[in-house]
Each structure stands twice: as C-alpha cells, then as structure tokens.
Protein backbone atom coordinates (compact mmCIF):
# COMPACT_ATOMS: atom_id res chain seq x y z
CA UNK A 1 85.32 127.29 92.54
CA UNK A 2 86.31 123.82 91.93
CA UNK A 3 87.46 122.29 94.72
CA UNK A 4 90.33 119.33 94.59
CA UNK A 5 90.02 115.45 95.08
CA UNK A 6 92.19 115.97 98.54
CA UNK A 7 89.98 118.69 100.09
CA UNK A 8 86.50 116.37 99.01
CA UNK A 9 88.35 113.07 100.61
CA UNK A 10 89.32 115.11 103.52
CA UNK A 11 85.57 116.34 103.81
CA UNK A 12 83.89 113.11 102.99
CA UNK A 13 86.37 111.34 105.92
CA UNK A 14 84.78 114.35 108.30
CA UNK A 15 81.42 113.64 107.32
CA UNK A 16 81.75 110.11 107.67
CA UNK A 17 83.14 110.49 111.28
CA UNK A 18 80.70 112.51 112.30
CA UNK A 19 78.04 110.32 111.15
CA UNK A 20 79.78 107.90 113.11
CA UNK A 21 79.91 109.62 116.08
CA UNK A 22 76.13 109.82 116.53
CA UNK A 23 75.43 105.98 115.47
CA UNK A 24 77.78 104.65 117.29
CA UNK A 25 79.88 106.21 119.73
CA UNK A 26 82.46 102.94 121.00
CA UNK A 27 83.11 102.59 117.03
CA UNK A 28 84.16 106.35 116.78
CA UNK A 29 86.28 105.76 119.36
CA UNK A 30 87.98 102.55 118.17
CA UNK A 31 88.46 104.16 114.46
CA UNK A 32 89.70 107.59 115.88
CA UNK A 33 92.08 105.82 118.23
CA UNK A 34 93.43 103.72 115.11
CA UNK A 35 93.43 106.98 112.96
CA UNK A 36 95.84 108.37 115.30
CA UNK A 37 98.07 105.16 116.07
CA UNK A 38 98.73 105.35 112.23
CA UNK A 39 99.22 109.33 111.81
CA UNK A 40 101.57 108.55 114.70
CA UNK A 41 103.70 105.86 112.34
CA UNK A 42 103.25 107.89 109.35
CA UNK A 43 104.85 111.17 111.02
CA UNK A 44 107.75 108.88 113.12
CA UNK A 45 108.71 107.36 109.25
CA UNK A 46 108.31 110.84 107.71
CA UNK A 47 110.75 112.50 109.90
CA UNK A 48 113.13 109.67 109.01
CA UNK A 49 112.49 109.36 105.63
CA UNK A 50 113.07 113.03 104.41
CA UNK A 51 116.74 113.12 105.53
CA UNK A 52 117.12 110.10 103.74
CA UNK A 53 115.52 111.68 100.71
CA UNK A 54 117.72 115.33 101.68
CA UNK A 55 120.77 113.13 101.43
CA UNK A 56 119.65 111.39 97.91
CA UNK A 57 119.15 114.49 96.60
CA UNK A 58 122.31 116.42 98.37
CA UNK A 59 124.87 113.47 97.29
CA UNK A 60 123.14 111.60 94.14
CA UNK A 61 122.76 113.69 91.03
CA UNK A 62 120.31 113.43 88.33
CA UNK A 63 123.44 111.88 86.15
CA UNK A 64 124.14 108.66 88.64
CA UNK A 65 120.20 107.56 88.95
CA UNK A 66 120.23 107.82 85.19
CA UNK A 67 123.11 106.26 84.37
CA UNK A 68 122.06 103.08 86.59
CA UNK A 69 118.28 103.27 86.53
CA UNK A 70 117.51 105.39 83.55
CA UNK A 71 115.89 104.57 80.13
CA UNK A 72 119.47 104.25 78.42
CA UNK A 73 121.08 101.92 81.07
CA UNK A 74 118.97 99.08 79.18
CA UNK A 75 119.38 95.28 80.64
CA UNK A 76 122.17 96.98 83.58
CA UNK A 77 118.97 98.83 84.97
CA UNK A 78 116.72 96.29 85.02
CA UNK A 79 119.36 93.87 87.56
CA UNK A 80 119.80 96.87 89.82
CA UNK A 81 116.43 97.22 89.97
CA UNK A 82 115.49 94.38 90.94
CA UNK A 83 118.52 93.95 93.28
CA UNK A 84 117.80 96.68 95.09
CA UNK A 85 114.03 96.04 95.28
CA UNK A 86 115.00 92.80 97.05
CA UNK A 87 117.15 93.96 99.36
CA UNK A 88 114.83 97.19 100.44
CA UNK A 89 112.50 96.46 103.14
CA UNK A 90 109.62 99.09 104.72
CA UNK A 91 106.50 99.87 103.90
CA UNK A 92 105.46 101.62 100.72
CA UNK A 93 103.84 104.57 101.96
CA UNK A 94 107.50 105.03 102.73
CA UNK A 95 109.65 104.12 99.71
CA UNK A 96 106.58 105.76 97.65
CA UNK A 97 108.43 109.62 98.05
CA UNK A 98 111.91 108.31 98.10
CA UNK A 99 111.01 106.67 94.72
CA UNK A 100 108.87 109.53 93.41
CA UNK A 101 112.32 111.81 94.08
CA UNK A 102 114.11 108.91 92.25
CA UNK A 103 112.08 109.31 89.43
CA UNK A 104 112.13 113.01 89.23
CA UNK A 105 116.25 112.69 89.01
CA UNK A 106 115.71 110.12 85.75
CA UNK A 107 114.69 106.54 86.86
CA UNK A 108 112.53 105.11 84.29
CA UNK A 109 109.13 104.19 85.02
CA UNK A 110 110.31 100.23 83.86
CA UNK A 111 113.27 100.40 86.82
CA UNK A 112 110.09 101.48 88.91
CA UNK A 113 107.99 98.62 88.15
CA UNK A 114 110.98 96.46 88.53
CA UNK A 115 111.32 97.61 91.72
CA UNK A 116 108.14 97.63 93.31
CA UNK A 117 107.39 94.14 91.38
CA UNK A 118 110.34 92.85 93.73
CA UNK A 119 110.32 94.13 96.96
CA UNK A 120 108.13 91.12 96.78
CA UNK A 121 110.78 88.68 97.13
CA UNK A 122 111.89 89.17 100.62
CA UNK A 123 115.33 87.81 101.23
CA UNK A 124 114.74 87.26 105.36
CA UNK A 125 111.49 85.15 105.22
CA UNK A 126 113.21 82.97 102.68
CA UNK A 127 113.83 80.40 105.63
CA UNK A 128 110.64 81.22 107.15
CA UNK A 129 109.00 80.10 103.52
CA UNK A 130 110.37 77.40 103.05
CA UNK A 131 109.84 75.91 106.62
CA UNK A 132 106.13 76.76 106.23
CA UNK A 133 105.53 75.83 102.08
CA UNK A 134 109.08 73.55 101.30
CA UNK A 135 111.77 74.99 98.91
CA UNK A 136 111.02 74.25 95.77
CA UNK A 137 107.82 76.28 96.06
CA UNK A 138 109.91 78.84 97.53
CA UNK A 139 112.08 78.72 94.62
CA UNK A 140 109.29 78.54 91.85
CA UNK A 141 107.38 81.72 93.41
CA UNK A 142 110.67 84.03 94.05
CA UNK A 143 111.24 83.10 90.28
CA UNK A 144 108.43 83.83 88.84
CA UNK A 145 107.58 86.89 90.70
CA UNK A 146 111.54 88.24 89.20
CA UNK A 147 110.31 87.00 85.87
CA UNK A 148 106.59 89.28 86.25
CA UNK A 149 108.65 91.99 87.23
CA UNK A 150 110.29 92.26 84.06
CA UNK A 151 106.90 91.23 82.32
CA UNK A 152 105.14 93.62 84.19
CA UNK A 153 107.97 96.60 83.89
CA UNK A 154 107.95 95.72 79.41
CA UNK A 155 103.70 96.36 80.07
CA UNK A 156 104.36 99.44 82.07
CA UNK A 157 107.23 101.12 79.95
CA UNK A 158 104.42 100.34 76.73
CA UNK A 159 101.73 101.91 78.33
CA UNK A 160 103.28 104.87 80.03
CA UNK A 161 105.19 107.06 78.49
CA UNK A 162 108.17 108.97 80.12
C-alpha cells in the first residue's frame, strides 16, 4: 500500500507534536494555539473565496480567460496579466485556487507567472515606499520587477509545457 505525500506530512506533523508535547509542554501550547489561529484564517478566506471561484466559473467561460489570458492572446495577455496582478491584493494561499481554476479554463502558464511575478508591485504602499526608500528607487524596483515578470514568464513558458 503506498501511502501519499499528504497522509506522510499529515503523520510526520502528528509525530512531531507529540514529540513536542512531552519535551516541552508551554511550546506545544504556543504552536497548537498558532496552528489554530491560522486554520481559523484559512477556513474564514475559504468560505469567501469559493463563491468567488463559483461565480468565475458560473459567469466566465473557458472562451473569455482564453481569449485574454490564453497562449494565443500573445503581447494583449501579457498587459492584463500584469495589470491585474497589480491591482489584486491577498494572500496567495488564497489567489493559489482561484488561479489554479483560471488555469484549468485556458490561462497560460506565462499569464501565470506574469501574474504572480507582479502582485509584487503593490499599488497602495507606493507612497509608503517612497517615504521610507525615495522615488526613484521606488520607480527603478516597480520597473524592474514588471520587466522579471516577463523575463521570468519567457523562462517559465520554455520550461513548462502546457
């Protein structure tokens, strides 16, 4: 019976608790306490992220992610991708299944990349930037981090194949 990478993570995070528990009980306490802080988060942003994911899927079809993020949208693509990885805020763990639905309806793995490169540029703490590091290196790392994306999304579309 071979037994999956989930099930042996789950059991090694058991073990490792447990282990825990008998060295040192204050530290069980502290990381089970934190454990369930964050399963709280996670479950509050899962329970608002699937309607948002029912509603891609109920009023977005397969032909409108492809025609602006697919392979065959070329250059157009890229700028929406980009665009709309500025302008997207959150954390991954919850753009991660909203994406991996995108991608199942046709959004190419380079519009990924693209994305993800620039939800690095984050359009409110543009003024909190450049009061703490001056505007011209908030200019010259917003740039460059657009230009990696693209670098990063030609790397990505060469080494992984649809």
């Amino acid at each position: 019976m071979k037994i999956s990478g989930s099930i042996k993570f789950l059991i090694i995070s058991i073990v490792l608790y447990a282990v825990i528990f008998f060295v040192d009980y204050e530290l069980f306490i502290n990381s089970w306490n934190n454990f369930l802080q964050i399963l709280y988060k996670v479950i509050l942003l899962l329970i608002l992220i699937f309607p948002i994911m029912f509603l891609v899927n109920y009023f977005i079809k397969p032909q409108k992610i492809e025609k602006y993020f697919g392979k065959q949208a070329g250059f157009k693509a890229d700028i929406y991708s980009a665009v709309t990885g500025m302008l997207v805020s959150g954390p991954p763990y919850v753009l991660f299944p909203m994406l991996g639905d995108l991608k199942k309806h046709g959004m190419s793995n380079r519009s990924l990349a693209i994305f993800l490169y620039n939800r690095n540029v984050k359009i409110p703490f543009i003024p909190v930037m450049i009061f703490y590091f001056g505007l011209i290196y908030t200019i010259v790392i917003s740039v460059l981090i657009i230009i990696f994306s693209f670098i990063g999304a030609k790397i990505i579309d060469f080494l992984v194949k649809e």
